[in-house]
C-alpha atoms as a PDB file:
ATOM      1  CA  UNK A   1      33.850  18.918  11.630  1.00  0.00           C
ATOM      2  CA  UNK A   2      35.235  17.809  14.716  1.00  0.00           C
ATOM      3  CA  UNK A   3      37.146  14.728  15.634  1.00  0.00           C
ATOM      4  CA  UNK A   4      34.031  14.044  17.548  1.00  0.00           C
ATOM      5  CA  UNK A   5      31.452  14.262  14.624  1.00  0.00           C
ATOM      6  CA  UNK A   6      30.935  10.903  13.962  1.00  0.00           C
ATOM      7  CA  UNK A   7      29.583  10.513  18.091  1.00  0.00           C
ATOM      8  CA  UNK A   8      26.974  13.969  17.689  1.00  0.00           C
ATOM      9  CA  UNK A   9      26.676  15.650  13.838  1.00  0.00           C
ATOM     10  CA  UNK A  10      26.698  19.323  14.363  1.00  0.00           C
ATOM     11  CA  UNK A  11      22.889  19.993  12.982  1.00  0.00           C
ATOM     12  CA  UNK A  12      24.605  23.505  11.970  1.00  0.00           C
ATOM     13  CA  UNK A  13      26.237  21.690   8.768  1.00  0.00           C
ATOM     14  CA  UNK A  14      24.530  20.716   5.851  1.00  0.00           C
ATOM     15  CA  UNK A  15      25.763  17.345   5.425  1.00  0.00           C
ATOM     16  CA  UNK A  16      25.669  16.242   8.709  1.00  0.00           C
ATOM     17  CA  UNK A  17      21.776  18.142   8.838  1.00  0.00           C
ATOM     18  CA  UNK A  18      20.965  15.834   5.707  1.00  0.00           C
ATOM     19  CA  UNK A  19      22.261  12.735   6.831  1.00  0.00           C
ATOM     20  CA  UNK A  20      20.022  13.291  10.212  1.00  0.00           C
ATOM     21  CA  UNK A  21      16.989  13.862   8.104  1.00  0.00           C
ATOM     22  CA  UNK A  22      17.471  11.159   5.946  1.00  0.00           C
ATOM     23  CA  UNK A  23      17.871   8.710   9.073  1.00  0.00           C
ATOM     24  CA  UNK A  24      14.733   9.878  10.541  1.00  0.00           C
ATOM     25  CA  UNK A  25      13.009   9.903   7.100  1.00  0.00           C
ATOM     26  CA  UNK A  26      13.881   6.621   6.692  1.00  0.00           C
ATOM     27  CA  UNK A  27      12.800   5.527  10.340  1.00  0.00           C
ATOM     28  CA  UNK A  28       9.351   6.916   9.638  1.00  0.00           C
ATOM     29  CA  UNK A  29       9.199   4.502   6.702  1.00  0.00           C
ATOM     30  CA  UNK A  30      10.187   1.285   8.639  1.00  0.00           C
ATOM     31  CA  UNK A  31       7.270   2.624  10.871  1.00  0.00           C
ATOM     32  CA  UNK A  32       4.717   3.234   8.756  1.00  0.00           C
ATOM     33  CA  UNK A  33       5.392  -0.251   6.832  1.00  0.00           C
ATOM     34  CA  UNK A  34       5.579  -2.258  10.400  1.00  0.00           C
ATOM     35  CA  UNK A  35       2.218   0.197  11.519  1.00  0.00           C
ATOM     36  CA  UNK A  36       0.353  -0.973   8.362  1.00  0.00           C
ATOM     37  CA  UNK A  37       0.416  -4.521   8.896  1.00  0.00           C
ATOM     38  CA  UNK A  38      -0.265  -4.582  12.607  1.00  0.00           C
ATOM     39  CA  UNK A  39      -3.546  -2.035  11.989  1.00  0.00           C
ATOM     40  CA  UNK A  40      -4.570  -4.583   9.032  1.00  0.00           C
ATOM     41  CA  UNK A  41      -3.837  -7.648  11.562  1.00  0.00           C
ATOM     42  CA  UNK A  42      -5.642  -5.671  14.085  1.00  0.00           C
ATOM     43  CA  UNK A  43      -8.499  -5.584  11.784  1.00  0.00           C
ATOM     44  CA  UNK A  44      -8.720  -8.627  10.253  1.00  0.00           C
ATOM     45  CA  UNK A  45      -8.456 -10.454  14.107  1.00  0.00           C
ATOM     46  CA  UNK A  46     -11.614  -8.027  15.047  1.00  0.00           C
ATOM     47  CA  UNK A  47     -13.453  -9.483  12.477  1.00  0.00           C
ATOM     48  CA  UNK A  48     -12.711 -13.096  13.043  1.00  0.00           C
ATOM     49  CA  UNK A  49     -13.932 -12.189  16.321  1.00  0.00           C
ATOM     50  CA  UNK A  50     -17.295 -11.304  15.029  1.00  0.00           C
ATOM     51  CA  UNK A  51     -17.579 -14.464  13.119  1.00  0.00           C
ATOM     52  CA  UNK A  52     -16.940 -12.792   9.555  1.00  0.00           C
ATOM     53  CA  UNK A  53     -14.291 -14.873   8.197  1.00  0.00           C
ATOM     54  CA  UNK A  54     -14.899 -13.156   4.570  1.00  0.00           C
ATOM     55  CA  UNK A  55     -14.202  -9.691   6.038  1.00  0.00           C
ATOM     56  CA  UNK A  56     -11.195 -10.627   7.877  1.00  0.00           C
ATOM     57  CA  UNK A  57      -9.435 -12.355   4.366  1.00  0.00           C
ATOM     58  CA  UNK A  58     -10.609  -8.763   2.501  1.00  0.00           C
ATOM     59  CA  UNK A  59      -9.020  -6.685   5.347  1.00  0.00           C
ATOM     60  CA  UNK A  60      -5.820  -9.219   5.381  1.00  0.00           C
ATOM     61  CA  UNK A  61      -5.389  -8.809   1.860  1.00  0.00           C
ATOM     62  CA  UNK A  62      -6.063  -5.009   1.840  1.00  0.00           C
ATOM     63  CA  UNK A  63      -3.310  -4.273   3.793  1.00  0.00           C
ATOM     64  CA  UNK A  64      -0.954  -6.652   2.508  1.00  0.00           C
ATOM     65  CA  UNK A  65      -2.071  -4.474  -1.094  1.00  0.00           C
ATOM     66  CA  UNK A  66      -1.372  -1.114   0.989  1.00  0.00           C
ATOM     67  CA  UNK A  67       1.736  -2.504   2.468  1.00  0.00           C
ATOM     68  CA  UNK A  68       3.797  -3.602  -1.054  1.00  0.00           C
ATOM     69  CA  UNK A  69       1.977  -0.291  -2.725  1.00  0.00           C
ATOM     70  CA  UNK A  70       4.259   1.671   0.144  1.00  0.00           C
ATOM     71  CA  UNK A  71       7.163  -0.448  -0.606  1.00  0.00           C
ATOM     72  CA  UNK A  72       6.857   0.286  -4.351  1.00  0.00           C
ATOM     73  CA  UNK A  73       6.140   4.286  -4.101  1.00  0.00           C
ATOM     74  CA  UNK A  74       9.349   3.923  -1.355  1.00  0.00           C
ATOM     75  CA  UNK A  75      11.598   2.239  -4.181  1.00  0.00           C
ATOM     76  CA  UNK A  76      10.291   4.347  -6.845  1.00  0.00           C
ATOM     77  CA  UNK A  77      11.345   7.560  -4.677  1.00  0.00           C
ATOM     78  CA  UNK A  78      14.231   6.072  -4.034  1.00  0.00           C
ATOM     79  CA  UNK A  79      15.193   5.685  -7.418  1.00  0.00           C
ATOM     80  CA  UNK A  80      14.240   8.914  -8.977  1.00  0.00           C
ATOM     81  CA  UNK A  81      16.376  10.900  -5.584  1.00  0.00           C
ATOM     82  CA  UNK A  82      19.607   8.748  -6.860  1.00  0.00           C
ATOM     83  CA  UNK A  83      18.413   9.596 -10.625  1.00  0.00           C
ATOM     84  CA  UNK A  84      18.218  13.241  -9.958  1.00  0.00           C
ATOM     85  CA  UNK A  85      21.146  13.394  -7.116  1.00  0.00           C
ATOM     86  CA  UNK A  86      23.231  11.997 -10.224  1.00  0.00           C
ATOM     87  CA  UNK A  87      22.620  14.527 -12.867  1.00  0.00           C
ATOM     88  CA  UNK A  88      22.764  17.433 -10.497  1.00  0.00           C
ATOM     89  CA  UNK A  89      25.042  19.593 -12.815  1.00  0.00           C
ATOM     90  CA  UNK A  90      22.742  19.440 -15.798  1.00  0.00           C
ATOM     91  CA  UNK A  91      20.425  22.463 -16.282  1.00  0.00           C
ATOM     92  CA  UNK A  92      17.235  19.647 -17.271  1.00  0.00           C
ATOM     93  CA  UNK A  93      17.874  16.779 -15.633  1.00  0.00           C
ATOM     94  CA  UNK A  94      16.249  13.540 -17.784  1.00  0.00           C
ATOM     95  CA  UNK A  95      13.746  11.121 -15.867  1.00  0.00           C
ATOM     96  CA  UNK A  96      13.946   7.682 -17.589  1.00  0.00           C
ATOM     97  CA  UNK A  97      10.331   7.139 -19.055  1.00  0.00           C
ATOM     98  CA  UNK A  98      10.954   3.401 -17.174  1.00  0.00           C
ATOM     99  CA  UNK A  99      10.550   5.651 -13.738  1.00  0.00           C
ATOM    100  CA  UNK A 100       6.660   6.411 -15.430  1.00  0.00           C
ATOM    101  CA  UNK A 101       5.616   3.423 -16.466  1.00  0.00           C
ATOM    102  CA  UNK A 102       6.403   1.846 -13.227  1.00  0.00           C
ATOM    103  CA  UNK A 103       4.857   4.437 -10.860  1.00  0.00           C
ATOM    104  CA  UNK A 104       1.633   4.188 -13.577  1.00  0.00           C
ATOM    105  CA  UNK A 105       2.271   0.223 -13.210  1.00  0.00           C
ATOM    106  CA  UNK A 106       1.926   0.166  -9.372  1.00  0.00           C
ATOM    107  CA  UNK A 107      -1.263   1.536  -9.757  1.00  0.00           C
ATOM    108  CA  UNK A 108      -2.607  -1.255 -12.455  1.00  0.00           C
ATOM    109  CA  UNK A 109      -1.135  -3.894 -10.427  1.00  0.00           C
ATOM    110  CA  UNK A 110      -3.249  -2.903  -6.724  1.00  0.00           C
ATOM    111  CA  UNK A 111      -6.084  -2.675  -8.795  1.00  0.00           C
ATOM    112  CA  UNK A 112      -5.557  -6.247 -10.260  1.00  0.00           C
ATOM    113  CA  UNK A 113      -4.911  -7.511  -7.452  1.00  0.00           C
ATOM    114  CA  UNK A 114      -8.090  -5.865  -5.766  1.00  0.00           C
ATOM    115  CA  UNK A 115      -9.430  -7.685  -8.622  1.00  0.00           C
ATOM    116  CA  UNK A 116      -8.552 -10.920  -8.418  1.00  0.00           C
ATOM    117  CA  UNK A 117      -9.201 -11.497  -4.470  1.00  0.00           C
ATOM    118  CA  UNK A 118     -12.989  -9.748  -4.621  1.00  0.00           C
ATOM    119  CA  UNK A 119     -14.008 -12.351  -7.867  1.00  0.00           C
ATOM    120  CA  UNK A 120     -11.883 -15.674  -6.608  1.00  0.00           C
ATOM    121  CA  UNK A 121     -11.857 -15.301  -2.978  1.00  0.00           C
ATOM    122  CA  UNK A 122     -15.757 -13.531  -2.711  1.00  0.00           C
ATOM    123  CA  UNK A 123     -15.108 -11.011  -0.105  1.00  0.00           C
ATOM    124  CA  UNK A 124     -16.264  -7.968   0.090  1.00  0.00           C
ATOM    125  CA  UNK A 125     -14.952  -5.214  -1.742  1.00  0.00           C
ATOM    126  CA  UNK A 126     -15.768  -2.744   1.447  1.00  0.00           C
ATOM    127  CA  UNK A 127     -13.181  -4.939   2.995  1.00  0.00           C
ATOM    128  CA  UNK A 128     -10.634  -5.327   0.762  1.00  0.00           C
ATOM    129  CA  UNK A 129     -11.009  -1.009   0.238  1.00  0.00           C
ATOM    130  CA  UNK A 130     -10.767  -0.843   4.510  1.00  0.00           C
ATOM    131  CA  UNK A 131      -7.582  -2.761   4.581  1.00  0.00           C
ATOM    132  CA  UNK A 132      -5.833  -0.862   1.374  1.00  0.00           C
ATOM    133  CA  UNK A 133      -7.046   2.297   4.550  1.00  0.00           C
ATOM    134  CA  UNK A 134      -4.526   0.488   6.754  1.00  0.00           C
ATOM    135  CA  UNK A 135      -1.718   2.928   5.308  1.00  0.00           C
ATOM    136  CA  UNK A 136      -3.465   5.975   6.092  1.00  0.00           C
ATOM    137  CA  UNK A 137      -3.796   5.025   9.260  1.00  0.00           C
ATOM    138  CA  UNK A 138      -0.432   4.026   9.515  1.00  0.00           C
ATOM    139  CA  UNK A 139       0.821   7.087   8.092  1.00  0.00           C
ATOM    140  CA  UNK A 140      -1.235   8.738  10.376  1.00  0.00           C
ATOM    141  CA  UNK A 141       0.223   7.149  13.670  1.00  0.00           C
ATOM    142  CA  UNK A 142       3.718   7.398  12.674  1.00  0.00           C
ATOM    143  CA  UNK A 143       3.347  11.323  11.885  1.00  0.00           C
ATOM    144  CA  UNK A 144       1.671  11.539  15.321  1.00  0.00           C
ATOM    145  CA  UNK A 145       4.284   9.855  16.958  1.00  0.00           C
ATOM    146  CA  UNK A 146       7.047  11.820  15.095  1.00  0.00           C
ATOM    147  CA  UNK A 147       5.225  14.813  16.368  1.00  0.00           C
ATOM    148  CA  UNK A 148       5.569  13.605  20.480  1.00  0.00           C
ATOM    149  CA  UNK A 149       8.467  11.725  20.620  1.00  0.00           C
ATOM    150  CA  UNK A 150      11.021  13.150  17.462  1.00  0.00           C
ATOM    151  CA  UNK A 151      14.348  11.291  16.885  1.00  0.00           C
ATOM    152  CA  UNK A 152      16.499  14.365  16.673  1.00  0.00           C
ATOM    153  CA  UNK A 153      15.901  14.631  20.383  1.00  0.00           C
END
Protein backbone atom coordinates (compact mmCIF):
# COMPACT_ATOMS: atom_id res chain seq x y z
CA UNK A 1 0.00 0.00 0.00
CA UNK A 2 0.79 3.42 -0.57
CA UNK A 3 1.22 6.31 1.77
CA UNK A 4 -1.89 7.43 0.07
CA UNK A 5 -4.14 4.32 0.79
CA UNK A 6 -6.02 5.47 3.46
CA UNK A 7 -7.41 8.66 0.82
CA UNK A 8 -8.32 5.81 -2.34
CA UNK A 9 -7.88 1.73 -1.36
CA UNK A 10 -6.32 0.17 -4.34
CA UNK A 11 -9.49 -2.26 -5.29
CA UNK A 12 -6.45 -4.54 -6.66
CA UNK A 13 -5.74 -5.72 -2.88
CA UNK A 14 -7.69 -7.96 -1.00
CA UNK A 15 -7.99 -6.16 2.12
CA UNK A 16 -8.54 -2.96 0.93
CA UNK A 17 -11.28 -4.86 -1.84
CA UNK A 18 -12.98 -6.33 1.43
CA UNK A 19 -13.11 -3.42 3.45
CA UNK A 20 -14.91 -1.58 0.27
CA UNK A 21 -17.42 -4.34 0.09
CA UNK A 22 -18.12 -4.49 3.51
CA UNK A 23 -18.79 -0.55 3.56
CA UNK A 24 -21.15 -0.80 0.78
CA UNK A 25 -22.70 -4.01 2.23
CA UNK A 26 -23.29 -2.34 5.16
CA UNK A 27 -24.73 0.91 3.41
CA UNK A 28 -27.27 -1.27 1.65
CA UNK A 29 -28.43 -2.36 5.11
CA UNK A 30 -28.89 1.18 6.63
CA UNK A 31 -30.97 1.51 3.34
CA UNK A 32 -33.03 -1.16 3.30
CA UNK A 33 -33.88 -0.64 7.21
CA UNK A 34 -34.56 3.35 6.60
CA UNK A 35 -36.57 2.08 3.01
CA UNK A 36 -38.76 -0.29 5.12
CA UNK A 37 -40.19 2.07 7.40
CA UNK A 38 -40.84 4.91 5.00
CA UNK A 39 -42.74 2.21 2.41
CA UNK A 40 -44.74 0.96 5.69
CA UNK A 41 -45.37 4.83 6.65
CA UNK A 42 -46.18 5.33 3.10
CA UNK A 43 -48.73 2.72 3.45
CA UNK A 44 -50.21 3.08 6.50
CA UNK A 45 -50.74 7.23 5.62
CA UNK A 46 -52.59 5.87 2.22
CA UNK A 47 -54.87 4.14 4.20
CA UNK A 48 -55.71 6.73 6.74
CA UNK A 49 -56.44 8.56 3.71
CA UNK A 50 -59.12 6.20 2.70
CA UNK A 51 -60.71 6.31 6.05
CA UNK A 52 -59.42 2.71 7.17
CA UNK A 53 -57.89 3.41 10.39
CA UNK A 54 -57.72 -0.58 11.10
CA UNK A 55 -55.63 -1.11 7.94
CA UNK A 56 -53.30 1.63 8.54
CA UNK A 57 -52.43 0.20 12.49
CA UNK A 58 -51.98 -3.54 10.59
CA UNK A 59 -49.66 -1.98 7.91
CA UNK A 60 -47.83 0.22 10.82
CA UNK A 61 -47.26 -2.71 12.77
CA UNK A 62 -46.27 -4.96 9.79
CA UNK A 63 -43.47 -3.10 9.01
CA UNK A 64 -42.33 -2.24 12.31
CA UNK A 65 -42.42 -6.59 12.50
CA UNK A 66 -40.38 -6.57 9.04
CA UNK A 67 -38.14 -3.84 10.22
CA UNK A 68 -36.73 -5.56 13.82
CA UNK A 69 -36.99 -9.15 11.79
CA UNK A 70 -34.10 -7.33 9.42
CA UNK A 71 -32.35 -6.06 12.39
CA UNK A 72 -32.32 -9.53 13.99
CA UNK A 73 -31.29 -11.68 10.69
CA UNK A 74 -28.53 -8.47 10.40
CA UNK A 75 -27.20 -9.26 14.07
CA UNK A 76 -27.49 -12.87 13.68
CA UNK A 77 -25.18 -12.60 10.41
CA UNK A 78 -23.19 -10.55 12.08
CA UNK A 79 -22.48 -12.82 14.71
CA UNK A 80 -21.99 -16.06 12.96
CA UNK A 81 -19.22 -13.87 10.21
CA UNK A 82 -17.19 -12.92 13.63
CA UNK A 83 -17.91 -16.70 14.86
CA UNK A 84 -16.56 -18.18 11.74
CA UNK A 85 -13.84 -15.25 10.92
CA UNK A 86 -12.53 -16.46 14.50
CA UNK A 87 -12.02 -20.10 14.03
CA UNK A 88 -10.67 -19.74 10.55
CA UNK A 89 -7.69 -22.19 11.13
CA UNK A 90 -9.84 -25.08 12.25
CA UNK A 91 -10.67 -27.69 9.55
CA UNK A 92 -14.74 -27.76 11.12
CA UNK A 93 -15.37 -24.74 12.44
CA UNK A 94 -18.21 -25.12 15.53
CA UNK A 95 -21.50 -22.90 15.31
CA UNK A 96 -22.77 -22.37 18.90
CA UNK A 97 -26.27 -24.16 18.95
CA UNK A 98 -27.28 -20.48 20.76
CA UNK A 99 -26.70 -19.04 16.94
CA UNK A 100 -29.91 -21.79 16.08
CA UNK A 101 -32.12 -21.26 18.52
CA UNK A 102 -32.07 -17.61 18.00
CA UNK A 103 -32.38 -17.51 14.18
CA UNK A 104 -35.41 -20.36 14.90
CA UNK A 105 -36.50 -17.76 17.78
CA UNK A 106 -36.84 -14.74 15.41
CA UNK A 107 -39.15 -16.59 13.57
CA UNK A 108 -41.55 -17.59 16.76
CA UNK A 109 -41.33 -14.16 17.96
CA UNK A 110 -42.83 -12.26 14.32
CA UNK A 111 -45.30 -14.76 14.43
CA UNK A 112 -46.33 -13.87 18.08
CA UNK A 113 -46.27 -10.77 17.54
CA UNK A 114 -48.47 -11.11 14.27
CA UNK A 115 -50.45 -12.75 16.84
CA UNK A 116 -51.01 -10.61 19.37
CA UNK A 117 -51.85 -7.30 17.22
CA UNK A 118 -54.55 -9.32 14.76
CA UNK A 119 -56.56 -10.77 18.24
CA UNK A 120 -56.04 -7.43 20.63
CA UNK A 121 -55.86 -4.71 18.20
CA UNK A 122 -58.65 -6.44 15.43
CA UNK A 123 -57.00 -5.55 12.26
CA UNK A 124 -56.77 -7.33 9.54
CA UNK A 125 -54.42 -9.96 9.07
CA UNK A 126 -54.12 -8.94 5.10
CA UNK A 127 -52.70 -5.86 6.64
CA UNK A 128 -50.55 -6.80 9.12
CA UNK A 129 -49.07 -9.65 6.16
CA UNK A 130 -48.78 -6.26 3.57
CA UNK A 131 -46.70 -4.36 6.00
CA UNK A 132 -44.32 -7.52 7.12
CA UNK A 133 -44.09 -6.99 2.52
CA UNK A 134 -42.57 -3.60 3.37
CA UNK A 135 -38.99 -5.38 3.41
CA UNK A 136 -39.29 -6.84 0.13
CA UNK A 137 -39.99 -3.86 -1.18
CA UNK A 138 -37.36 -2.27 0.53
CA UNK A 139 -34.94 -4.76 -0.43
CA UNK A 140 -36.11 -4.33 -3.68
CA UNK A 141 -35.46 -0.46 -4.00
CA UNK A 142 -32.18 -0.52 -2.41
CA UNK A 143 -30.87 -3.37 -4.92
CA UNK A 144 -32.30 -1.15 -7.69
CA UNK A 145 -30.64 1.73 -6.56
CA UNK A 146 -27.30 -0.13 -5.95
CA UNK A 147 -27.69 -1.19 -9.50
CA UNK A 148 -27.89 2.85 -10.96
CA UNK A 149 -26.06 4.71 -8.70
CA UNK A 150 -23.14 2.05 -6.99
CA UNK A 151 -20.90 3.43 -4.17
CA UNK A 152 -17.66 2.14 -5.55
CA UNK A 153 -18.09 4.82 -8.16
Amino acid sequence: MTANSNLSPDPTEPQSAAKQAALIGAATETRIAWLTIIFGAIAAIAATVWHRRDWATGLAFGAALAWLNFRWLARGLDALAADSTAQTGLQKPQVPVVTYFLAAFRYVLIALGVYVIFKVLSVPLVSLLLGLCALGAATIAASIYEIAKPLDQ
